[in-house]
PDB file of N, CA and C in Angstrom:
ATOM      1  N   UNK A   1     -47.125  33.612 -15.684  1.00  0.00           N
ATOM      2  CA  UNK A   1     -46.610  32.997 -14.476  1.00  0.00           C
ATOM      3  C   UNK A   1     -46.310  34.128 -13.489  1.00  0.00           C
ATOM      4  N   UNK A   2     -46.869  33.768 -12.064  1.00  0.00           N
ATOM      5  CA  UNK A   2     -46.211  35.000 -11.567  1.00  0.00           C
ATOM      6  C   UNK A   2     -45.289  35.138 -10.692  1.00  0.00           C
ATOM      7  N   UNK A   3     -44.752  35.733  -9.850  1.00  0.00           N
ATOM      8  CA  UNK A   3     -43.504  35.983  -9.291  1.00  0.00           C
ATOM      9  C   UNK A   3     -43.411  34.931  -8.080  1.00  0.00           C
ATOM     10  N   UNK A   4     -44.749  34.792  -7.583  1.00  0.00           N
ATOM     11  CA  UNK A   4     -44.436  33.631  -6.623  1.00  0.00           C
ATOM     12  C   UNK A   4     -44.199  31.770  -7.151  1.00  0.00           C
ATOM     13  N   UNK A   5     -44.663  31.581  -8.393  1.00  0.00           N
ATOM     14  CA  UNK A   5     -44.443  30.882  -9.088  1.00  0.00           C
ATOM     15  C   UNK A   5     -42.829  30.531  -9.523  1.00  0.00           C
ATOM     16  N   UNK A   6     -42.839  31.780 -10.143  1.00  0.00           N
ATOM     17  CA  UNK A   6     -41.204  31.661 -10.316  1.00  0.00           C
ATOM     18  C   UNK A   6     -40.200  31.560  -8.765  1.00  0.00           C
ATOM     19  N   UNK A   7     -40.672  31.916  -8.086  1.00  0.00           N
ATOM     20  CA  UNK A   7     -39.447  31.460  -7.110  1.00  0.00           C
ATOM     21  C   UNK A   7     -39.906  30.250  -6.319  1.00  0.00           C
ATOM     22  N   UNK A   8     -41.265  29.555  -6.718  1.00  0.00           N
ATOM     23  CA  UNK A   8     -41.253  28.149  -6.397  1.00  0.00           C
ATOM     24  C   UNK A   8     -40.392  27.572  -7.086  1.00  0.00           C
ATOM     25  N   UNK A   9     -40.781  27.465  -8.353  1.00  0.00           N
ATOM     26  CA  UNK A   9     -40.264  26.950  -9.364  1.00  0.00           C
ATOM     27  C   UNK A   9     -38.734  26.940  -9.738  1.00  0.00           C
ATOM     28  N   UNK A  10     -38.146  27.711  -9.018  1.00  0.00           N
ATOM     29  CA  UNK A  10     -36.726  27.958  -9.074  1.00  0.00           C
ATOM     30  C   UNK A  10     -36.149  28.014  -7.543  1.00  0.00           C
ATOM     31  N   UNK A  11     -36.728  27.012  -6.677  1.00  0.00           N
ATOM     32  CA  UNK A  11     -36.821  27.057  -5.523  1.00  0.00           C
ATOM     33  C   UNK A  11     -36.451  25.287  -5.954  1.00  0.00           C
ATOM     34  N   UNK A  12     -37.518  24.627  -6.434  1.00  0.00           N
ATOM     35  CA  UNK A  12     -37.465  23.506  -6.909  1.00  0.00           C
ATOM     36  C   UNK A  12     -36.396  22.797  -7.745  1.00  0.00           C
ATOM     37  N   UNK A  13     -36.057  23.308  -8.601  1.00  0.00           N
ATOM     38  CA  UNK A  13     -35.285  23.503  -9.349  1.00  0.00           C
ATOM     39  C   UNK A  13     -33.688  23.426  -8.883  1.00  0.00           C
ATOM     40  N   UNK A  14     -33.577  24.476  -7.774  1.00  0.00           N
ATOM     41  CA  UNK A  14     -32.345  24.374  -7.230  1.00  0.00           C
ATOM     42  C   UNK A  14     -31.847  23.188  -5.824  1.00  0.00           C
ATOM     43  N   UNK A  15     -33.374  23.085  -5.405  1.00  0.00           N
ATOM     44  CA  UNK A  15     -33.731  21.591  -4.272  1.00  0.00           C
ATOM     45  C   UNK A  15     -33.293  20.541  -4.774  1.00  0.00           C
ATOM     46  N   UNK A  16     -33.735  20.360  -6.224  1.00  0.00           N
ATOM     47  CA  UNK A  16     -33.658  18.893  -7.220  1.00  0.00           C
ATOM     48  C   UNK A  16     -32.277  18.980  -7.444  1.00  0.00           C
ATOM     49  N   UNK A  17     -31.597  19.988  -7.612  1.00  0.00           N
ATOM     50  CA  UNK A  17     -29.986  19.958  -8.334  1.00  0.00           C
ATOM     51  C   UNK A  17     -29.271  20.035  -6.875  1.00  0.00           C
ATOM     52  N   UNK A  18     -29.832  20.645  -5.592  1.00  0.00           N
ATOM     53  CA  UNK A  18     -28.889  19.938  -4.367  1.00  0.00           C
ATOM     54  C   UNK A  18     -29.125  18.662  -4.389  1.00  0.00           C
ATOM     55  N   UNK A  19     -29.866  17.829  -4.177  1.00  0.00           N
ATOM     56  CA  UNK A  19     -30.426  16.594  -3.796  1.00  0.00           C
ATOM     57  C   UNK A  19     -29.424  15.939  -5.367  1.00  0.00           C
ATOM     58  N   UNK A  20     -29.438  15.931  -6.229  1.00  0.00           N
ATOM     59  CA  UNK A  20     -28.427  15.879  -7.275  1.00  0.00           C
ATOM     60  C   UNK A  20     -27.573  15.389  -6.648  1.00  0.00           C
ATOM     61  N   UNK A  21     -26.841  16.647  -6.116  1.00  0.00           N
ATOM     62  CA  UNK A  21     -25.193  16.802  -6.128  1.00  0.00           C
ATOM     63  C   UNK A  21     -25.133  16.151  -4.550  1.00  0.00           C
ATOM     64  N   UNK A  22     -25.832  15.781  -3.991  1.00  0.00           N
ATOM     65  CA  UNK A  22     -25.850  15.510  -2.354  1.00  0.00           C
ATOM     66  C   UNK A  22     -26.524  14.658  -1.591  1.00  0.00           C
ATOM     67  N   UNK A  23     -28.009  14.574  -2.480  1.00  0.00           N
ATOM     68  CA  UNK A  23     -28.573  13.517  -1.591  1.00  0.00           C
ATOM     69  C   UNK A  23     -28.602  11.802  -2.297  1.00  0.00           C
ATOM     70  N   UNK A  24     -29.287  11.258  -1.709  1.00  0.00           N
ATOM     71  CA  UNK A  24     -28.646   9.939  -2.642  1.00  0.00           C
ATOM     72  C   UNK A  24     -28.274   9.185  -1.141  1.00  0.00           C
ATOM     73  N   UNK A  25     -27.793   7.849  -1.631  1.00  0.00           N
ATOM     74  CA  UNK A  25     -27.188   6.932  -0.858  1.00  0.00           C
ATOM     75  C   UNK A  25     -25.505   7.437  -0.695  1.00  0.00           C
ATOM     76  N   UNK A  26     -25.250   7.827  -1.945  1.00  0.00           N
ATOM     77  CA  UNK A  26     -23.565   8.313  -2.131  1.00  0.00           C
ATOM     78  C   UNK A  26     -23.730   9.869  -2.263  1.00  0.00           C
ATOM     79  N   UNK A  27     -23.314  10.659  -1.405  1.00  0.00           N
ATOM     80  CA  UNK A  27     -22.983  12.438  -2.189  1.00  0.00           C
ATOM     81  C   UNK A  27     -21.828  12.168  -2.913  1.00  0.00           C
ATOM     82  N   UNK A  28     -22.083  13.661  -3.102  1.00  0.00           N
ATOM     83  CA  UNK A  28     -20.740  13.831  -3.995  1.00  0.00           C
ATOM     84  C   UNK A  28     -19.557  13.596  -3.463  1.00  0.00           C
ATOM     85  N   UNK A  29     -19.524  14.395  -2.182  1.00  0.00           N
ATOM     86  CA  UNK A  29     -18.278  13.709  -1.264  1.00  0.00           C
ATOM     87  C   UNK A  29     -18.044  12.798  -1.665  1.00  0.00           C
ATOM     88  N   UNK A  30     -18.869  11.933  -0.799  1.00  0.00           N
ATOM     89  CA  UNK A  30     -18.438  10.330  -0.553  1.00  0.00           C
ATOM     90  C   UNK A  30     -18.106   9.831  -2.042  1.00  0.00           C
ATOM     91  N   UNK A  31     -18.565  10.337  -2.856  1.00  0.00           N
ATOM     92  CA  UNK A  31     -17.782   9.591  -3.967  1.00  0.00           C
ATOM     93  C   UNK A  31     -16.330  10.193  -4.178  1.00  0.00           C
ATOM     94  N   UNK A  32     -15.896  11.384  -4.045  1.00  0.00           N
ATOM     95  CA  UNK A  32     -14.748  11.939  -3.753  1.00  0.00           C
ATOM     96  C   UNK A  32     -13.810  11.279  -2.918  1.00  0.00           C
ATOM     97  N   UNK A  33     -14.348  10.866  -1.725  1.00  0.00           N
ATOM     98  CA  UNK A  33     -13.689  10.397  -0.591  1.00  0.00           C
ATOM     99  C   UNK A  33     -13.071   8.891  -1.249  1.00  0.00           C
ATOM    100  N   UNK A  34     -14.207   7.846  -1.461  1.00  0.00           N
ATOM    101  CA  UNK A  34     -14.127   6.782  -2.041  1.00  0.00           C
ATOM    102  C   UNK A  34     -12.946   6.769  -3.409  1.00  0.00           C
ATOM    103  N   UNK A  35     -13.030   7.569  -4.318  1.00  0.00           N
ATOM    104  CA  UNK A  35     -11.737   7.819  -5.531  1.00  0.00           C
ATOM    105  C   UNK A  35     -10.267   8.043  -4.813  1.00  0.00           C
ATOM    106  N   UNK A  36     -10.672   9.173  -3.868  1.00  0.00           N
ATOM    107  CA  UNK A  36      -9.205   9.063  -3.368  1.00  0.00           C
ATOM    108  C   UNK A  36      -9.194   7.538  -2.292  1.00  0.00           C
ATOM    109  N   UNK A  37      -9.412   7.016  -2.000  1.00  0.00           N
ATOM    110  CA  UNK A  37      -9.249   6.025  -1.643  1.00  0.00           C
ATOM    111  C   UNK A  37      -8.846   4.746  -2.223  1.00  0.00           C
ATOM    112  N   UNK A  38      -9.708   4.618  -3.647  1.00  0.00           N
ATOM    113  CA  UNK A  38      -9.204   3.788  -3.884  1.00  0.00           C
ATOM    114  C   UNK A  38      -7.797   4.039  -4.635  1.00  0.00           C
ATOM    115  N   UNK A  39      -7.534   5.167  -4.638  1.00  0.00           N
ATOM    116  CA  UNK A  39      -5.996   5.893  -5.404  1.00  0.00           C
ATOM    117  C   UNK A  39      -4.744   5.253  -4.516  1.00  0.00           C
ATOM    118  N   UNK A  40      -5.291   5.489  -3.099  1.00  0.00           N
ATOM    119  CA  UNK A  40      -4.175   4.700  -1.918  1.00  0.00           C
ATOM    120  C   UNK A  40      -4.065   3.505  -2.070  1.00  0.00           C
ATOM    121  N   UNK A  41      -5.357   2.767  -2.171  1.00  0.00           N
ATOM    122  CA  UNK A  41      -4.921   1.744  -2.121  1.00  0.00           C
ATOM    123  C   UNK A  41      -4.297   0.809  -3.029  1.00  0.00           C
ATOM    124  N   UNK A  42      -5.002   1.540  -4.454  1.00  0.00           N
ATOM    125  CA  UNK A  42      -3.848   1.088  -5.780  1.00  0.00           C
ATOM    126  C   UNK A  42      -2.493   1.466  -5.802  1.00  0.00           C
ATOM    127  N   UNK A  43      -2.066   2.151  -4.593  1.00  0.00           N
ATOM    128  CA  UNK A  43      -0.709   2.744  -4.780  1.00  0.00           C
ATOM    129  C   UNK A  43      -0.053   1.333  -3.643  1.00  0.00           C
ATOM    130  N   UNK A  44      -0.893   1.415  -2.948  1.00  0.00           N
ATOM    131  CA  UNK A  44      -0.468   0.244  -1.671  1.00  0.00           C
ATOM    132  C   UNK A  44      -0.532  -0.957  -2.438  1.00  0.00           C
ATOM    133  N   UNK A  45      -0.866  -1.650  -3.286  1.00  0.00           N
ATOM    134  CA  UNK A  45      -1.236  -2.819  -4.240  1.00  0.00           C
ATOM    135  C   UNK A  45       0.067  -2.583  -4.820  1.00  0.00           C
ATOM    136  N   UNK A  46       0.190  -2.038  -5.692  1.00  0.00           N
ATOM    137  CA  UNK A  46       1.944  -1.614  -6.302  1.00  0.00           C
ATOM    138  C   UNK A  46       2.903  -2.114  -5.315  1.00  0.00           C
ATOM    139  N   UNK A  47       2.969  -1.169  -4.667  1.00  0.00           N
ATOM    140  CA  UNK A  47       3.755  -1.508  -3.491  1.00  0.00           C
ATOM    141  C   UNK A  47       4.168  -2.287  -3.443  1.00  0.00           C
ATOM    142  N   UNK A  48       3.092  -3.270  -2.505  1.00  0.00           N
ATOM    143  CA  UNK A  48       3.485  -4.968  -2.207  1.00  0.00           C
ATOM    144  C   UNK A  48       3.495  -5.551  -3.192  1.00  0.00           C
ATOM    145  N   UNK A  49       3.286  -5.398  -4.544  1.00  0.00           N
ATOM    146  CA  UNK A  49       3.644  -6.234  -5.480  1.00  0.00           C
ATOM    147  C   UNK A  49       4.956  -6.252  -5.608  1.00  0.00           C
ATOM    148  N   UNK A  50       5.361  -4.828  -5.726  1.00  0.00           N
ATOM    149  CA  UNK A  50       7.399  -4.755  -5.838  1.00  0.00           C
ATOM    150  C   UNK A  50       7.446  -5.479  -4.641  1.00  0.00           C
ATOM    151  N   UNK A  51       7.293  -5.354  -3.323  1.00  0.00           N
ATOM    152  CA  UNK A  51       7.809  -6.255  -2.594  1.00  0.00           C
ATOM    153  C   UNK A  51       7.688  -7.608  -2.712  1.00  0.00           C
ATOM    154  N   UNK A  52       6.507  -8.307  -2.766  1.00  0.00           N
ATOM    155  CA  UNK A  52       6.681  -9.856  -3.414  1.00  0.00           C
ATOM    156  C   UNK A  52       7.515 -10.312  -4.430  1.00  0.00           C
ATOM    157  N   UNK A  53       7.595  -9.667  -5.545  1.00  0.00           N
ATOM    158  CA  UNK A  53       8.788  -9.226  -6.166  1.00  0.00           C
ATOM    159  C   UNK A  53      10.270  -9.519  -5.091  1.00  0.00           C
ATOM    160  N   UNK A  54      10.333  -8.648  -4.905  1.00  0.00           N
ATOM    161  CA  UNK A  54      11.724  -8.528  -4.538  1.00  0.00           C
ATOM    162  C   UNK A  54      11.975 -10.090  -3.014  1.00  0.00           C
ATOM    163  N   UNK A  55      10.998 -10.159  -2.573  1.00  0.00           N
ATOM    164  CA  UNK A  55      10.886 -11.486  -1.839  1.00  0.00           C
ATOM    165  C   UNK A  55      11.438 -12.817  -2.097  1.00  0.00           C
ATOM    166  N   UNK A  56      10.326 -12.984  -3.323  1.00  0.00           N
ATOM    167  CA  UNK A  56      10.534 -13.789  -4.538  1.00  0.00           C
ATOM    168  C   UNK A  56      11.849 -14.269  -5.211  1.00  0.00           C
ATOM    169  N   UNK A  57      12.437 -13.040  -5.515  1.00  0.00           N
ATOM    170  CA  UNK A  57      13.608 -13.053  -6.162  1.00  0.00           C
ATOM    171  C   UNK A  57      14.552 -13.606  -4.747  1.00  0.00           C
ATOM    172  N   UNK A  58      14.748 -13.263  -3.744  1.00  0.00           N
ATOM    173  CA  UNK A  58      15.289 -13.735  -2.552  1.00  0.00           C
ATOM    174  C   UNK A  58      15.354 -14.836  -2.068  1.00  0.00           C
ATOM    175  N   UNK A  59      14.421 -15.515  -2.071  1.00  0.00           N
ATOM    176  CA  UNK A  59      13.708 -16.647  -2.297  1.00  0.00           C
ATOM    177  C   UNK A  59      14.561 -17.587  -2.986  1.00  0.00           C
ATOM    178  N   UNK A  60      14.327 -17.315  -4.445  1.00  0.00           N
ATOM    179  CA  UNK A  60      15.016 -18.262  -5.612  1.00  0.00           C
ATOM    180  C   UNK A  60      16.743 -18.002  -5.011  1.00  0.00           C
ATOM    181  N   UNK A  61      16.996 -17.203  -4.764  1.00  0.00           N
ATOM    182  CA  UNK A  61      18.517 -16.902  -4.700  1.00  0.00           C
ATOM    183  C   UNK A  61      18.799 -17.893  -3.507  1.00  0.00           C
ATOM    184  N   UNK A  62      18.644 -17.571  -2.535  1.00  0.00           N
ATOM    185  CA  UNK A  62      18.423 -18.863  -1.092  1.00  0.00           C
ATOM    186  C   UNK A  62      18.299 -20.118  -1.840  1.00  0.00           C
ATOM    187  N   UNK A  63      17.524 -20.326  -2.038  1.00  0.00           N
ATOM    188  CA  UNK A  63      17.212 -21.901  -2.685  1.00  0.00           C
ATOM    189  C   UNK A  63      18.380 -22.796  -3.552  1.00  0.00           C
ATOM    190  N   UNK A  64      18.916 -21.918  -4.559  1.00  0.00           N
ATOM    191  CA  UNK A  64      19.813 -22.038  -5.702  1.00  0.00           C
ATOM    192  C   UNK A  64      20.823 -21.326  -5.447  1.00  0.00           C
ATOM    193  N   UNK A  65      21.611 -20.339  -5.021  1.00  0.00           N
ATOM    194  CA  UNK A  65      22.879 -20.142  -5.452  1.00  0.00           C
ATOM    195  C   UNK A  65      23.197 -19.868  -3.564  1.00  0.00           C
ATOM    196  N   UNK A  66      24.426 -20.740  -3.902  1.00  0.00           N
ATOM    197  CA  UNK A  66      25.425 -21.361  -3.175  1.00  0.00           C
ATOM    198  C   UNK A  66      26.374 -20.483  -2.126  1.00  0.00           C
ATOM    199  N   UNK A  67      26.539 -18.921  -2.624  1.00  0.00           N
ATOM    200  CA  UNK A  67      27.018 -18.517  -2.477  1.00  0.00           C
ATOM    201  C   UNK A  67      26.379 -17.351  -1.681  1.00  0.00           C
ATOM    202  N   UNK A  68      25.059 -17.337  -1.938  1.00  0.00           N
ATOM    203  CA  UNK A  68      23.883 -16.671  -0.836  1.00  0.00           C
ATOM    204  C   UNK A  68      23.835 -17.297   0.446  1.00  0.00           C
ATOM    205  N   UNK A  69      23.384 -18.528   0.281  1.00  0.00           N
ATOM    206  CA  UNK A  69      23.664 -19.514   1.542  1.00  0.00           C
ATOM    207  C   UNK A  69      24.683 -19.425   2.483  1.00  0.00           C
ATOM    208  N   UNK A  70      25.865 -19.680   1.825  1.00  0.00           N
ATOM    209  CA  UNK A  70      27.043 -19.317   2.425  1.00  0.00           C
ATOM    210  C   UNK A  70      26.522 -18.195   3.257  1.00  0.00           C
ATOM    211  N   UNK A  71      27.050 -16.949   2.534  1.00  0.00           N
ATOM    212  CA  UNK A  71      26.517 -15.903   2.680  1.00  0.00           C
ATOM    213  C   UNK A  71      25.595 -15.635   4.301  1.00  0.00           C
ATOM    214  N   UNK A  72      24.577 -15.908   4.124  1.00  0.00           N
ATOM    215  CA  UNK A  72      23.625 -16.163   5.215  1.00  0.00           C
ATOM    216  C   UNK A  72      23.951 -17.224   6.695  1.00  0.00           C
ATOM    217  N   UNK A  73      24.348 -18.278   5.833  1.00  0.00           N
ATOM    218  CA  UNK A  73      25.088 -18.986   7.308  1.00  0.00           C
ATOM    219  C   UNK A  73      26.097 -18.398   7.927  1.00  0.00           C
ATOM    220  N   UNK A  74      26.848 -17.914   7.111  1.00  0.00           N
ATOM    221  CA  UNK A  74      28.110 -17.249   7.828  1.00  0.00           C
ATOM    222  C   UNK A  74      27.338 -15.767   8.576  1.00  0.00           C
ATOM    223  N   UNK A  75      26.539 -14.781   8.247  1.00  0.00           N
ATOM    224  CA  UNK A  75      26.391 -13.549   8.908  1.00  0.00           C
ATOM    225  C   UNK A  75      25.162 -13.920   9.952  1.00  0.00           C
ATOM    226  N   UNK A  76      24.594 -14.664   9.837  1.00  0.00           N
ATOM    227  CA  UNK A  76      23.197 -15.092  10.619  1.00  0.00           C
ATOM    228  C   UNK A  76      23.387 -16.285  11.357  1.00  0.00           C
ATOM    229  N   UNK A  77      24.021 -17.087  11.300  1.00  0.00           N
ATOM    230  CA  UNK A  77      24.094 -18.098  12.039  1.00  0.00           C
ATOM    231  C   UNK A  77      25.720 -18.106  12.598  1.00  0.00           C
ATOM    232  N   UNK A  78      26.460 -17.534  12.228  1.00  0.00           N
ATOM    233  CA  UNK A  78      27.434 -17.365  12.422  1.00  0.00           C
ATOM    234  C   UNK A  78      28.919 -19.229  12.751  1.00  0.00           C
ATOM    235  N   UNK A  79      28.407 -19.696  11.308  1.00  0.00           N
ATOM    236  CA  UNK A  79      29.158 -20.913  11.092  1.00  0.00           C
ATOM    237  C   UNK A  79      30.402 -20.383  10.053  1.00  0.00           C
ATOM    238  N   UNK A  80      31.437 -21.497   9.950  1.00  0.00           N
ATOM    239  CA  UNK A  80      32.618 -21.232   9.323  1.00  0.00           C
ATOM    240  C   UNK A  80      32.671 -22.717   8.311  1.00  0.00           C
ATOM    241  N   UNK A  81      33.673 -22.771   7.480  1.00  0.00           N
ATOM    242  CA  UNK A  81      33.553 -23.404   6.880  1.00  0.00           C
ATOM    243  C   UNK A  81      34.917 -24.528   7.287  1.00  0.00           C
ATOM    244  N   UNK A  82      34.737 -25.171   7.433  1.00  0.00           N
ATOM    245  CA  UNK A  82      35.715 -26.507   7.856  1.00  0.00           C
ATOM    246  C   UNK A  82      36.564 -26.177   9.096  1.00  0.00           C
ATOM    247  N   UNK A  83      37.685 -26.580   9.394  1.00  0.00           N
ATOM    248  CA  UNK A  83      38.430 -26.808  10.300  1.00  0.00           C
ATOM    249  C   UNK A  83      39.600 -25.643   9.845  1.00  0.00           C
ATOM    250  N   UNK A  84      39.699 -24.664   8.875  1.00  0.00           N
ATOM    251  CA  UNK A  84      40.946 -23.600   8.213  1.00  0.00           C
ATOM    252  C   UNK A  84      40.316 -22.564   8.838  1.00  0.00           C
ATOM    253  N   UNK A  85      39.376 -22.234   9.605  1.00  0.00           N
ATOM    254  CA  UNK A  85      38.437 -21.138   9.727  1.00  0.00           C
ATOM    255  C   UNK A  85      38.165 -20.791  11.199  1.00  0.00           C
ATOM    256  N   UNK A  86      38.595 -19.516  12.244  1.00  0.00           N
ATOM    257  CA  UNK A  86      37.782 -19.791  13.342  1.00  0.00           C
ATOM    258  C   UNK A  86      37.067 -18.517  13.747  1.00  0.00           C
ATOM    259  N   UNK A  87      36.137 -18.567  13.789  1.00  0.00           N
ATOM    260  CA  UNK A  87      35.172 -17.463  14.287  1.00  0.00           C
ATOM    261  C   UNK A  87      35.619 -16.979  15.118  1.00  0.00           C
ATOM    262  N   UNK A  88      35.803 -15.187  15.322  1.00  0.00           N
ATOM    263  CA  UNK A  88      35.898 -14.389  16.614  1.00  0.00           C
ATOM    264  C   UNK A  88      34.972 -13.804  16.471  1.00  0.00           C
ATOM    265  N   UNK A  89      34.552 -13.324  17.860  1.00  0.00           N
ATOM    266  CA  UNK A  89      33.132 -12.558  18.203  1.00  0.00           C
ATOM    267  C   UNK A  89      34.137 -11.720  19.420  1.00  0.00           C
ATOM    268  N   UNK A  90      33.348 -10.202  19.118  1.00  0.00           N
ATOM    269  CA  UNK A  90      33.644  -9.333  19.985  1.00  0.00           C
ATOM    270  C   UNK A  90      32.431  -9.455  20.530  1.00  0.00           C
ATOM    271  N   UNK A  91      32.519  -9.057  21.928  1.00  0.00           N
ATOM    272  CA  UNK A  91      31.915  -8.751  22.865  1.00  0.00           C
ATOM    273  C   UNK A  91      32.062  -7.005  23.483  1.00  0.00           C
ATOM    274  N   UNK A  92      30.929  -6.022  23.581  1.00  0.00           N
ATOM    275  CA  UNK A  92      31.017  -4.887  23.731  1.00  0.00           C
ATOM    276  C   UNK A  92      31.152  -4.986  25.364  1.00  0.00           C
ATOM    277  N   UNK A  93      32.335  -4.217  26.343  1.00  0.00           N
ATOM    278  CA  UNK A  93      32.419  -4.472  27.706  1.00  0.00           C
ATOM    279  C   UNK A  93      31.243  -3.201  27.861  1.00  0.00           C
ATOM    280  N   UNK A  94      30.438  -4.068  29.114  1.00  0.00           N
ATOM    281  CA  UNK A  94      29.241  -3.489  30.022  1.00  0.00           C
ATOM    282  C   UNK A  94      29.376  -2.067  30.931  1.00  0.00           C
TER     283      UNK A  94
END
């Protein structure tokens, strides 16, 4: 074999192993890029799961206990409970 051979041949050789690592529909990048990606977004999936979670649980509490409600009418709507009770509201002067 002779010398121009060999550096076809290892010309080729190293063409086929870029095109490998690079050419394609996906490089290597893009498959890099794509892993870390989907890493975010399984972290973002977590996420909002604890939050539905914690929604959820908010949810049931509102619905069923008595004392949430309360709770909520009195700081958000700002009601009192019968006629023993009277709301003051400050007003900040302008």
């Amino acid at each position: 074999m002779s010398a121009l051979q060999r550096v076809i041949l290892w010309a080729l050789i190293a063409g086929a192993a870029f095109f490998a690592l690079q050419g394609g529909e996906y490089s290597s990048m893009d498959l890099w890029t794509q892993r870390q990606r989907k890493l975010k977004l399984e972290a973002r999936v977590e996420s909002l799961s604890r939050e539905v979670d914690s929604l959820q649980a908010m949810s049931n509490a509102i619905a069923k206990d008595r004392a949430m409600q309360e709770r909520i009418a009195r700081e958000q709507f700002g009601m009192v409970r019968g006629d023993k009770e009277i709301l003051y509201r400050f007003v900040e002067p302008k």
